[in-house]
N, C-alpha and C. Protein backbone atom coordinates (compact mmCIF):
# COMPACT_ATOMS: atom_id res chain seq x y z
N UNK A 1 24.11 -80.56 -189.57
CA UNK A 1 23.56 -81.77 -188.98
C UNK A 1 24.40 -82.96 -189.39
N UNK A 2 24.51 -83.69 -188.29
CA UNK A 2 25.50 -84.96 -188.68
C UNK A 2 26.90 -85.10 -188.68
N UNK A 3 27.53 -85.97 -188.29
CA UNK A 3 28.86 -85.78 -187.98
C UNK A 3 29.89 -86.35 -189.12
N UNK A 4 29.08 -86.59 -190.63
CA UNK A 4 29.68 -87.13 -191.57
C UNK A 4 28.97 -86.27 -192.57
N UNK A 5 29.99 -86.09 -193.50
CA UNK A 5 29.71 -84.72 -194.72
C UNK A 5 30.22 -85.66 -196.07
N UNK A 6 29.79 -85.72 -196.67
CA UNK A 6 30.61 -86.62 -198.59
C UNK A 6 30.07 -86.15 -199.66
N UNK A 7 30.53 -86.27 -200.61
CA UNK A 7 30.54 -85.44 -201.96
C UNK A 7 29.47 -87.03 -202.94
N UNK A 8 29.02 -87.06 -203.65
CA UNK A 8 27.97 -88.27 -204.08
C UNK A 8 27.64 -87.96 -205.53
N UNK A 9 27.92 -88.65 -206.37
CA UNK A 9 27.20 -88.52 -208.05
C UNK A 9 26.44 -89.21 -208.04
N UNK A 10 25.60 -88.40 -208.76
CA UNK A 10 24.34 -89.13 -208.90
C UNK A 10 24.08 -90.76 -209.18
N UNK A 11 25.06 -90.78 -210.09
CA UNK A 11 25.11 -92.58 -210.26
C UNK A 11 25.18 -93.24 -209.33
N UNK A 12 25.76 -92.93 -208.23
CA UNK A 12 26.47 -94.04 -207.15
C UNK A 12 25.04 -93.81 -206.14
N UNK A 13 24.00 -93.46 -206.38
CA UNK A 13 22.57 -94.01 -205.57
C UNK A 13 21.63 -94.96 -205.93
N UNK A 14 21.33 -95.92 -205.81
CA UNK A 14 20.69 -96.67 -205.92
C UNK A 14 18.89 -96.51 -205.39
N UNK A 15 17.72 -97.49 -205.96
CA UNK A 15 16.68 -96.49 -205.70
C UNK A 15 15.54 -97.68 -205.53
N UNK A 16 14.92 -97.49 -204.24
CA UNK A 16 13.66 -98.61 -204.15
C UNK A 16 12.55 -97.65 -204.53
N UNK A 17 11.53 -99.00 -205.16
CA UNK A 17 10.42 -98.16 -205.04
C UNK A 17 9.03 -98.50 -205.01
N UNK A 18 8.29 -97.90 -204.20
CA UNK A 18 7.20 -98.58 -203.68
C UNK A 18 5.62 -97.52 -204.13
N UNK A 19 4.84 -98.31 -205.22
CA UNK A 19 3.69 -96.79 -205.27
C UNK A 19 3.97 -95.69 -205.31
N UNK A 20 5.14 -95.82 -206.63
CA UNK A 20 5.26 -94.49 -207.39
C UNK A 20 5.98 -93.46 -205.91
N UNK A 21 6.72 -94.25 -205.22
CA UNK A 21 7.67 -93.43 -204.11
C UNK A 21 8.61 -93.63 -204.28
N UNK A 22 9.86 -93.04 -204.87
CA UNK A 22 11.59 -93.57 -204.76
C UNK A 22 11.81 -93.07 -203.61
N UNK A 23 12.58 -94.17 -202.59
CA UNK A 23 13.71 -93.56 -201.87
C UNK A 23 15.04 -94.14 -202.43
N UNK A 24 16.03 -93.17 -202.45
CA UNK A 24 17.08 -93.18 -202.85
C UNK A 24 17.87 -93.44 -201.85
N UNK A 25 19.34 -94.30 -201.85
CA UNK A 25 19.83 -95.02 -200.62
C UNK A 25 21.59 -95.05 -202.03
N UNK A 26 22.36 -94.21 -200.44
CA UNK A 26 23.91 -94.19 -201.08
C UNK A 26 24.49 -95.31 -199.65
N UNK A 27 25.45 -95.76 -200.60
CA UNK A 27 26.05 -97.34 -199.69
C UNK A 27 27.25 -96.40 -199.11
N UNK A 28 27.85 -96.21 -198.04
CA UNK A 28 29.19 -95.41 -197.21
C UNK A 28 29.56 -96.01 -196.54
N UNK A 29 30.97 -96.81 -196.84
CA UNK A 29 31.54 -97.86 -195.50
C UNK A 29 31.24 -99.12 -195.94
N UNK A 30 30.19 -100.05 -196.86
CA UNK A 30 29.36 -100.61 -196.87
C UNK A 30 28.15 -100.89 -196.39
N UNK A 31 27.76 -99.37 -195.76
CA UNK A 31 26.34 -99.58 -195.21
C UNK A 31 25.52 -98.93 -195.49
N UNK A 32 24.20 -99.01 -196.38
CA UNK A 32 23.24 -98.02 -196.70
C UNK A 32 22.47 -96.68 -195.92
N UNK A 33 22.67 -95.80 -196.48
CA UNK A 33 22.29 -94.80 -196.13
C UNK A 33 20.87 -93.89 -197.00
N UNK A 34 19.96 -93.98 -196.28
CA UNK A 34 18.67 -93.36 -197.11
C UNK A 34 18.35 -91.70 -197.17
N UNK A 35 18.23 -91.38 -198.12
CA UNK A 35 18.00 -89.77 -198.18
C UNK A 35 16.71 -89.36 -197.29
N UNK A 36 16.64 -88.73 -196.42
CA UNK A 36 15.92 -88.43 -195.59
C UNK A 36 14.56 -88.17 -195.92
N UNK A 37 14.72 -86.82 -196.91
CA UNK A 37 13.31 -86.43 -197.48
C UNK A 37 12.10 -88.02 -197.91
N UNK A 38 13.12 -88.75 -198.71
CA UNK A 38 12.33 -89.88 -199.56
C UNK A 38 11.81 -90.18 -198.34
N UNK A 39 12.02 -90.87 -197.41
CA UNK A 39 12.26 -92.01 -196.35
C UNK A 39 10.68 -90.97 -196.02
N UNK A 40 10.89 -89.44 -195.53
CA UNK A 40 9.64 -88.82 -194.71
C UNK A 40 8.35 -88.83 -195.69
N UNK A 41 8.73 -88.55 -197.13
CA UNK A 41 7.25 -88.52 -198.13
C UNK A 41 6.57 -89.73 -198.02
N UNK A 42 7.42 -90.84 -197.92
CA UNK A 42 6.40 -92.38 -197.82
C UNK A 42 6.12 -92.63 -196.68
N UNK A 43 6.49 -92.20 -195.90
CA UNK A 43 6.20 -92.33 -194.00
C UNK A 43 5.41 -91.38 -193.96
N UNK A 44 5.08 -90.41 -194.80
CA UNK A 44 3.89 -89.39 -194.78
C UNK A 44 4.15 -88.22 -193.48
N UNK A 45 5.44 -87.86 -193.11
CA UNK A 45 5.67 -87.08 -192.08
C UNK A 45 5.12 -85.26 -192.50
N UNK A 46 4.15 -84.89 -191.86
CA UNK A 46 4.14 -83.88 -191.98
C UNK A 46 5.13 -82.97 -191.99
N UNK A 47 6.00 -83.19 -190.54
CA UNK A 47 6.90 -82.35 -190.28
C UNK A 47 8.69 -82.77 -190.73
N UNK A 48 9.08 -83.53 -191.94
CA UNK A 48 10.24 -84.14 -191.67
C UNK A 48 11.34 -83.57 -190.92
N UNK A 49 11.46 -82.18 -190.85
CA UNK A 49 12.63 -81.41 -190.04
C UNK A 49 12.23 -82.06 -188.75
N UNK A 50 11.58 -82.48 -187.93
CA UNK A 50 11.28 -82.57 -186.39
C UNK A 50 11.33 -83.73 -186.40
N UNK A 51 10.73 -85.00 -187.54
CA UNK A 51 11.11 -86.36 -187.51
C UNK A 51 13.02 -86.48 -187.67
N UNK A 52 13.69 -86.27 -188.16
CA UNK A 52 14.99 -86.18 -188.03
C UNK A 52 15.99 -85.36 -186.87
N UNK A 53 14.90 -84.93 -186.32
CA UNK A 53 15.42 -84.10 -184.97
C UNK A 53 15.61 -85.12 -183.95
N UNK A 54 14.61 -86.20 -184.20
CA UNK A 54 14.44 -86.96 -183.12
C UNK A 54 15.51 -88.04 -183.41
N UNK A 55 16.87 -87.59 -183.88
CA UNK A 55 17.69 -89.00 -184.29
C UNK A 55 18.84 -88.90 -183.86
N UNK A 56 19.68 -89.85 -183.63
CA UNK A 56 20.77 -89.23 -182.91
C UNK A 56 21.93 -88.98 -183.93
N UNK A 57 22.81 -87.82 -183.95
CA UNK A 57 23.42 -87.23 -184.75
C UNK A 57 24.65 -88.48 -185.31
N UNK A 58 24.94 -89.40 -185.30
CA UNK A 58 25.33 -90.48 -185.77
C UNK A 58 24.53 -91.40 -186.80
N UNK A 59 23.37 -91.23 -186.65
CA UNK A 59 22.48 -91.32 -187.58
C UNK A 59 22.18 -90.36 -188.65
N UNK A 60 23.06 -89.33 -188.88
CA UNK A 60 22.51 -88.25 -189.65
C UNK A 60 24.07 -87.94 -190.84
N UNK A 61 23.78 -87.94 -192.07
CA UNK A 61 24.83 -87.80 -192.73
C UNK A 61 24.52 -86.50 -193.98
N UNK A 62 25.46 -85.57 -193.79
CA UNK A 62 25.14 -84.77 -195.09
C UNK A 62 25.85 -85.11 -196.14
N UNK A 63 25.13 -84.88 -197.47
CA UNK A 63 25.52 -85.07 -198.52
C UNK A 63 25.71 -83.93 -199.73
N UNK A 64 26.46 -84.07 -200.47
CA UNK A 64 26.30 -83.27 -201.69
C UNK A 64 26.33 -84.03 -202.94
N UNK A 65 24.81 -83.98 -203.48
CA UNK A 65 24.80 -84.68 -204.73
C UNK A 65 25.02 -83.91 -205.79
N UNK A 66 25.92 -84.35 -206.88
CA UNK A 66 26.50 -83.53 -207.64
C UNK A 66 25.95 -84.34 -209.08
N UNK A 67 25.32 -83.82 -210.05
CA UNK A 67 24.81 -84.11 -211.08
C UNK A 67 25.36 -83.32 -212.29
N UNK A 68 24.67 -84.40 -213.35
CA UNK A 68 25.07 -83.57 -214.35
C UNK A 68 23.85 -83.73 -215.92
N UNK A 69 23.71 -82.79 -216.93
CA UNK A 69 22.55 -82.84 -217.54
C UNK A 69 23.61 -82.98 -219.33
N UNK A 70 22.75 -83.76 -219.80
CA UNK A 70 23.02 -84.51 -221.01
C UNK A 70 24.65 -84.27 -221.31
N UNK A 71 25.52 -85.01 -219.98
CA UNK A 71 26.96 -85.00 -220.31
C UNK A 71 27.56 -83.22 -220.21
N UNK A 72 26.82 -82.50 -220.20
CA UNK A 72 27.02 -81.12 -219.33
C UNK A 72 27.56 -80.94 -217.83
N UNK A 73 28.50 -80.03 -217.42
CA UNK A 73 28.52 -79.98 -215.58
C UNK A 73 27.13 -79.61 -215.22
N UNK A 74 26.93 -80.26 -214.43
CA UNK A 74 25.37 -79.93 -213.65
C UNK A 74 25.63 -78.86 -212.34
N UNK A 75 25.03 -79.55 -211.54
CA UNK A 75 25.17 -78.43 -210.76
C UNK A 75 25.30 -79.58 -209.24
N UNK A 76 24.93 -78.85 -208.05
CA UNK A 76 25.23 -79.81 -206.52
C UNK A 76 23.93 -79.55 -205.74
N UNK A 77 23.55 -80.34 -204.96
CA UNK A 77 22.30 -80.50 -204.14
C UNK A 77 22.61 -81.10 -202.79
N UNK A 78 22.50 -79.81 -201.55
CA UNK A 78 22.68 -80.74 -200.45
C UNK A 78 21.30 -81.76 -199.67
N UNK A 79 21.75 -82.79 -199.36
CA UNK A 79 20.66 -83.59 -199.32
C UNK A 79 21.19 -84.00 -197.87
N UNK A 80 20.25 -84.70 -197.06
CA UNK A 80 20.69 -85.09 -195.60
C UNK A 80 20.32 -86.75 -195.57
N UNK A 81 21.06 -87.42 -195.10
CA UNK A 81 20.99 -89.03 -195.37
C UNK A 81 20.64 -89.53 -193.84
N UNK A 82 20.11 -90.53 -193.68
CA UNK A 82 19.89 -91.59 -192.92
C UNK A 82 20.39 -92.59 -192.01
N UNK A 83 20.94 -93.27 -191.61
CA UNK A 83 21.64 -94.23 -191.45
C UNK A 83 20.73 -95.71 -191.25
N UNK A 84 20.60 -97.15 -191.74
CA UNK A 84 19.88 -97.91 -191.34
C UNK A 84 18.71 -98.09 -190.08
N UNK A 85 19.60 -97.97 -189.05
CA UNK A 85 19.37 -97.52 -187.52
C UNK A 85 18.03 -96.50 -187.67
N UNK A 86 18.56 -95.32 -188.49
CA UNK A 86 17.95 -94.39 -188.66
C UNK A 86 16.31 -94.33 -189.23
N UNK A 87 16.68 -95.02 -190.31
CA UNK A 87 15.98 -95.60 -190.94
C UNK A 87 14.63 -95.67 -190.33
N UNK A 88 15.11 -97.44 -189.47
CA UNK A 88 14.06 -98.22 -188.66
C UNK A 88 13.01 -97.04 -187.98
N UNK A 89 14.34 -96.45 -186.86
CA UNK A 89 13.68 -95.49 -185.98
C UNK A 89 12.63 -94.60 -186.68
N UNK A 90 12.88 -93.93 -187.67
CA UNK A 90 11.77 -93.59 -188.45
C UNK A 90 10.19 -94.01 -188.73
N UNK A 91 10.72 -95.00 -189.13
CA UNK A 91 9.80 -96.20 -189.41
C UNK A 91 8.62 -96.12 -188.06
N UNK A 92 9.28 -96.85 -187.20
CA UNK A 92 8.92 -96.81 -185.96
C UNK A 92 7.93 -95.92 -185.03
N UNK A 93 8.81 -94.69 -185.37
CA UNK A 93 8.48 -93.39 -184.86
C UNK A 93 7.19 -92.96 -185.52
N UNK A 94 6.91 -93.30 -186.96
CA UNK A 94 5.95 -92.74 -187.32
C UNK A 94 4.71 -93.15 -187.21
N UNK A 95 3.73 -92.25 -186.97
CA UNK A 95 2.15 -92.29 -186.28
C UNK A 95 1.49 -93.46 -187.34
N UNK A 96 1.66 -92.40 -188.71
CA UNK A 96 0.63 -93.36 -189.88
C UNK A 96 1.33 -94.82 -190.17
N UNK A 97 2.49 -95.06 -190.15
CA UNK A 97 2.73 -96.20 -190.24
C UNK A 97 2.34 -97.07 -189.35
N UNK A 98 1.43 -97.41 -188.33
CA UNK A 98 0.74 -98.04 -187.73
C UNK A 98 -0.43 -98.01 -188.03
N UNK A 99 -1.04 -97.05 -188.73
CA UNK A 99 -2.50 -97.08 -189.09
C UNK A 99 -2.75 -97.66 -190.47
N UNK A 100 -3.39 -98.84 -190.37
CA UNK A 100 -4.11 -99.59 -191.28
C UNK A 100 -4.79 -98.64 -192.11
N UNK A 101 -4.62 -99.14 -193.44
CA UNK A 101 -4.80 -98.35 -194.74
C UNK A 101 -3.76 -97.12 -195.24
N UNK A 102 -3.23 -96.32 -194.37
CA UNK A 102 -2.90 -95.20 -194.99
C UNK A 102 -1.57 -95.54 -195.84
N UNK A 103 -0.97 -94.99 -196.66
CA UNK A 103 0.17 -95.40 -197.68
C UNK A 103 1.68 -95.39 -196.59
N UNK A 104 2.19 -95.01 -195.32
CA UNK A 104 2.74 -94.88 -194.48
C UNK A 104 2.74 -96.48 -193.90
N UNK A 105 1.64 -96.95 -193.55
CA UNK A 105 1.51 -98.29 -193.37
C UNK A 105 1.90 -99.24 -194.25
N UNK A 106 1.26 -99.15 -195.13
CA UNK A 106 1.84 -99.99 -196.20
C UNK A 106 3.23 -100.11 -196.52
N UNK A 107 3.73 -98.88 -196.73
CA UNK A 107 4.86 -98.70 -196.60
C UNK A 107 6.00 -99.43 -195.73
N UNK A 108 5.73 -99.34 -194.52
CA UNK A 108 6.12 -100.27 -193.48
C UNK A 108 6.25 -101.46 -193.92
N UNK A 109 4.88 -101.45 -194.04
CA UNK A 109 5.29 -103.73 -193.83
C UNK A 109 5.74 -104.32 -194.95
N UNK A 110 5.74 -103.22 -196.34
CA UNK A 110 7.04 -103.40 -197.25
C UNK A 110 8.07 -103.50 -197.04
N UNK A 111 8.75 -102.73 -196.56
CA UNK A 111 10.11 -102.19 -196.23
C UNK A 111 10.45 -103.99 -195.10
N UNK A 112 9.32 -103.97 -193.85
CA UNK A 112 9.83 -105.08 -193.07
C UNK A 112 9.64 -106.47 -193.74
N UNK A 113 8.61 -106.56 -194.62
CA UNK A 113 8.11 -107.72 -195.28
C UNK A 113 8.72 -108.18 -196.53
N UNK A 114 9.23 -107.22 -197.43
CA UNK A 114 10.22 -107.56 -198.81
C UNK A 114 11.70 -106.69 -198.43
N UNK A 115 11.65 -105.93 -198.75
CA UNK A 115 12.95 -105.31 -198.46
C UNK A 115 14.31 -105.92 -197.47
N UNK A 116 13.60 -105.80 -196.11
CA UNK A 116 15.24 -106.29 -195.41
C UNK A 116 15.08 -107.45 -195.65
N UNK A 117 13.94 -108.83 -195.60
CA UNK A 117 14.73 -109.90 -196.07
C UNK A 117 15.26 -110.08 -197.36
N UNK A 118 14.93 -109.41 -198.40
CA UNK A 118 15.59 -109.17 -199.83
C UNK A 118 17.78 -109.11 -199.14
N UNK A 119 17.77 -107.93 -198.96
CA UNK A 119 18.84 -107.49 -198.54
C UNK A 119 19.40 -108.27 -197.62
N UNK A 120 19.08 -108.92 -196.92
CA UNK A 120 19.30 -110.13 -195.54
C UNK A 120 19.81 -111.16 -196.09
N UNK A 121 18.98 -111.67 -197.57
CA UNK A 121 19.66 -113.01 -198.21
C UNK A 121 20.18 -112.33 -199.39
N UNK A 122 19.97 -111.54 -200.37
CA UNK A 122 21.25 -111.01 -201.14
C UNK A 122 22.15 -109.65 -201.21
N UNK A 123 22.04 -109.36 -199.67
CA UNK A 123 22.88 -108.02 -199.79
C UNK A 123 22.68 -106.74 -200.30
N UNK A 124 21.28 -107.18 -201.38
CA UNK A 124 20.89 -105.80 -202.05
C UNK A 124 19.70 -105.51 -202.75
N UNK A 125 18.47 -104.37 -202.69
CA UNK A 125 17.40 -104.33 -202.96
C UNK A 125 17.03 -103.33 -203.69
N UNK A 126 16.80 -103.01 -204.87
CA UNK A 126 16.82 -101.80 -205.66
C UNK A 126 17.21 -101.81 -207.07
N UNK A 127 17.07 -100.81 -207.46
CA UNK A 127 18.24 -100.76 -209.08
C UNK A 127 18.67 -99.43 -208.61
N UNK A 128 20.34 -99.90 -209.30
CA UNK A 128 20.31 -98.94 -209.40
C UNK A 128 20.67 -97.54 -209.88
N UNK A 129 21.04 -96.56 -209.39
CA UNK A 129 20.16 -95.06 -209.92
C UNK A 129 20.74 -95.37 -211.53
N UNK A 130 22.03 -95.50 -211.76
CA UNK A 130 22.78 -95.24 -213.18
C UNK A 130 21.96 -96.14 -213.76
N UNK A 131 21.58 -97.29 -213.95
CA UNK A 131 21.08 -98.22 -214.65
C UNK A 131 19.49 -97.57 -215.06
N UNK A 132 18.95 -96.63 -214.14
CA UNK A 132 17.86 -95.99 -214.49
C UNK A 132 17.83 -94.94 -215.39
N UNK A 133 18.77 -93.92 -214.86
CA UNK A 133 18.92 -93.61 -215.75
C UNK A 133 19.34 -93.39 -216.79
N UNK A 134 20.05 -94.50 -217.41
CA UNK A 134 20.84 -94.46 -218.49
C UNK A 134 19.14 -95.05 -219.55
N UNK A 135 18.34 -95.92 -218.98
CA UNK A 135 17.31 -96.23 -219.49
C UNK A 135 16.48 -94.85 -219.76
N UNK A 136 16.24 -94.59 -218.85
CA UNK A 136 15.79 -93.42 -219.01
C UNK A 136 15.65 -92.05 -220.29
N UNK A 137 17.45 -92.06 -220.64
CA UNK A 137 17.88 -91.51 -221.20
C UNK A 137 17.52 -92.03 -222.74
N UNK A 138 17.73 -93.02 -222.78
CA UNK A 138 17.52 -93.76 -223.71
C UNK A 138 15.94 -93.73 -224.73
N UNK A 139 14.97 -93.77 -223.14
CA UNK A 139 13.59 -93.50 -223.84
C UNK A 139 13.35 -92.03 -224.12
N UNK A 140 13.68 -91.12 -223.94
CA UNK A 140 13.62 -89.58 -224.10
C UNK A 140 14.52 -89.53 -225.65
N UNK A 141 15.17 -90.67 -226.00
CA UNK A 141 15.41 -90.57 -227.18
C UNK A 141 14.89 -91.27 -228.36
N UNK A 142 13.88 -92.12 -227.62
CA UNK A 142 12.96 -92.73 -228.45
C UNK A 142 12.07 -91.79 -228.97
N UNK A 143 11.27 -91.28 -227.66
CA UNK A 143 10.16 -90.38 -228.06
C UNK A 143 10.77 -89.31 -228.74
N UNK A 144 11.62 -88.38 -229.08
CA UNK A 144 11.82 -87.43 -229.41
C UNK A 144 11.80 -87.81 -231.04
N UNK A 145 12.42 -88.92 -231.33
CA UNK A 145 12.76 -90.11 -232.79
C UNK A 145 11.25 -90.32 -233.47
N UNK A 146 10.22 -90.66 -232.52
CA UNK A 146 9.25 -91.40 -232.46
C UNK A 146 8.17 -90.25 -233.32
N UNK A 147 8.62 -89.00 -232.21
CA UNK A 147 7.37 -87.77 -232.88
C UNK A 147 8.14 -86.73 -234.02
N UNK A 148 9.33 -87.75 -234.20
CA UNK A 148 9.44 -86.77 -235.59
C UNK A 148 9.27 -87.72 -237.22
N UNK A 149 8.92 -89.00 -236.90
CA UNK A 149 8.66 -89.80 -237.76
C UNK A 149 7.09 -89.80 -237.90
N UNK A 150 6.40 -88.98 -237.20
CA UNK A 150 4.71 -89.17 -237.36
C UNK A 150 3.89 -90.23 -237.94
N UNK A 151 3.60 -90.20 -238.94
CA UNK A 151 2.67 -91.22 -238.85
C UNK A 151 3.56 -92.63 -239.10
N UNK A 152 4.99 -92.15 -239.84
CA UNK A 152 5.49 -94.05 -239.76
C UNK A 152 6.09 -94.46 -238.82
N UNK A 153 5.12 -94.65 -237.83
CA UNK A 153 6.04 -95.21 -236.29
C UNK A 153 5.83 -96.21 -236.45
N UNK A 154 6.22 -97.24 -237.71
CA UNK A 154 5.81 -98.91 -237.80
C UNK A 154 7.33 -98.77 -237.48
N UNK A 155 8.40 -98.11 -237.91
CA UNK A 155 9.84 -98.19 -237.86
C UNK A 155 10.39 -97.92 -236.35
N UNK A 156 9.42 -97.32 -235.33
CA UNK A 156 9.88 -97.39 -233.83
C UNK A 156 9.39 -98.55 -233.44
N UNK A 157 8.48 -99.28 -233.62
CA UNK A 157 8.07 -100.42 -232.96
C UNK A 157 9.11 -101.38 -231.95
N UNK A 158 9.94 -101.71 -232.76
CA UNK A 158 11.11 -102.60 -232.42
C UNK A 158 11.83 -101.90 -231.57
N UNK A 159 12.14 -100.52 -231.42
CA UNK A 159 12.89 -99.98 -230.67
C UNK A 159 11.96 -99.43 -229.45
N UNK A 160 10.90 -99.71 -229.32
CA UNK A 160 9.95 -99.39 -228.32
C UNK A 160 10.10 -100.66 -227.45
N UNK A 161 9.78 -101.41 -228.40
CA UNK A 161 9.85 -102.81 -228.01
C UNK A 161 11.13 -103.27 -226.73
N UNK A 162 12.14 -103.08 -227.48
CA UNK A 162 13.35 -103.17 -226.65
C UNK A 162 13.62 -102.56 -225.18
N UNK A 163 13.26 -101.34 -225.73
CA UNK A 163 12.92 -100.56 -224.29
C UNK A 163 12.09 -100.68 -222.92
N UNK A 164 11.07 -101.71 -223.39
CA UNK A 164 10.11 -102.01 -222.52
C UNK A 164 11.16 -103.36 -221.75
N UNK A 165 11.40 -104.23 -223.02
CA UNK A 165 11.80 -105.02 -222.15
C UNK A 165 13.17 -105.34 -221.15
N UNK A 166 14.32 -104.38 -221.76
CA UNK A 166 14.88 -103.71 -221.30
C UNK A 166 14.38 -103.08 -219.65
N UNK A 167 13.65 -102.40 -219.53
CA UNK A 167 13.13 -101.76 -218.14
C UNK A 167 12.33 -103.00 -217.46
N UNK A 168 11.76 -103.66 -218.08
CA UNK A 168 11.53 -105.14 -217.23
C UNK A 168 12.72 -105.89 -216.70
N UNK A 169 13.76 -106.18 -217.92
CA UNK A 169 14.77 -107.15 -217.07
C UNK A 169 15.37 -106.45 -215.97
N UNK A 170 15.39 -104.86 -216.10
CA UNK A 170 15.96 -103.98 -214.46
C UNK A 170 15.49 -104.41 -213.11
N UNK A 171 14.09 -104.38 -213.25
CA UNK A 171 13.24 -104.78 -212.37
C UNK A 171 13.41 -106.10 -212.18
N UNK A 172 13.49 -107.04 -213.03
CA UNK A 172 13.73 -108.24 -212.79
C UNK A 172 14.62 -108.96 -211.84
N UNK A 173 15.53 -108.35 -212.50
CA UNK A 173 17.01 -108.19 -212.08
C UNK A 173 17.04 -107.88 -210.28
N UNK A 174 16.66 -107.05 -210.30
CA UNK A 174 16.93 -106.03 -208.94
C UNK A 174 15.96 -106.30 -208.20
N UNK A 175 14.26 -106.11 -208.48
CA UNK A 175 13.78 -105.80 -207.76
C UNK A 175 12.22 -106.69 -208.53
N UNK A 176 12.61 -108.15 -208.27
CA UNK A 176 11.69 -108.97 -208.98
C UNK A 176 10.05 -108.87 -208.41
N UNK A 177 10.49 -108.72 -207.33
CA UNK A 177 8.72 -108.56 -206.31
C UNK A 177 7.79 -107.55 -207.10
N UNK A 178 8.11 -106.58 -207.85
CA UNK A 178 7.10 -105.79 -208.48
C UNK A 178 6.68 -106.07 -209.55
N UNK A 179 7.02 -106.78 -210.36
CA UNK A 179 6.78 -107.07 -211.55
C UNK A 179 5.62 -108.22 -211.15
């Protein structure tokens, strides 16, 4: 599917997120491209294979995301991408995103209501992916620190501390509307 194929590390995706939904979005050419699956779980598509059927193959990009686990070779994941265009049409196309209340809706008038004008006046909406997870990484090394010091976690405090606010200025930074 799609008439464009690219190789992608994990770092180089960037990631919105709305009610505990990431969609993940790789920039190609300079133009964002959204991972399909994400885009169908918050649009609530039952069927995503048949919602992406309905797109025109210029809109459709495969990918291979290639990862890797604590500085280890990881392994590769083919993933199928979006194109803006694509995007919308999605959007559009989908049933629940017109129906008041359901998380598909909401979804929507996020995406039309913060998102593209975010991106409209600064070019960019998200954090992203590396900056997550390098945080990420970071707190998995707190806690691991944290539960082997048992009861004197007066000595993690400060480094808890940091971490929090740390993952605030990300958000801040990137994606100030949620905070």
């Amino acid at each position: 599917m799609g008439a464009t194929k690219m190789i992608v590390k994990q770092d180089e995706l960037s990631v919105i997120k709305f009610d505990g939904i990431d969609v993940r979005i790789i920039t190609h050419l300079g133009e964002p491209w959204f991972i399909a699956n994400d885009v169908c779980l918050a649009l609530e598509h039952s069927n995503p294979t048949k919602a992406i059927k309905s797109l025109n193959s210029l809109e459709l990009m495969t990918l291979t995301l290639s990862y890797s686990h604590s500085g280890k070779r990881g392994g590769a994941r083919k993933l199928l991408a979006v194109s803006e265009s694509g995007f919308y049409k999605l959007i559009a196309r989908s049933r629940k995103a017109i129906q008041q209340g359901t998380f598909a809706y909401r979804f929507s008038n996020w995406v039309f209501g913060e998102v593209i004008p975010a991106i409209r006046k600064t070019g960019a909406y998200g954090v992203p992916w590396a900056f997550l997870n390098d945080h990420a990484k970071r707190e998995k090394e707190y806690l691991i620190e944290s539960s082997k010091r048992g009861r004197n976690l007066e000595a993690c405090k400060k480094w808890k501390a940091n971490l929090i606010a740390e993952e605030q200025a990300l958000w801040k930074k990137y994606q100030p509307e949620l905070i």
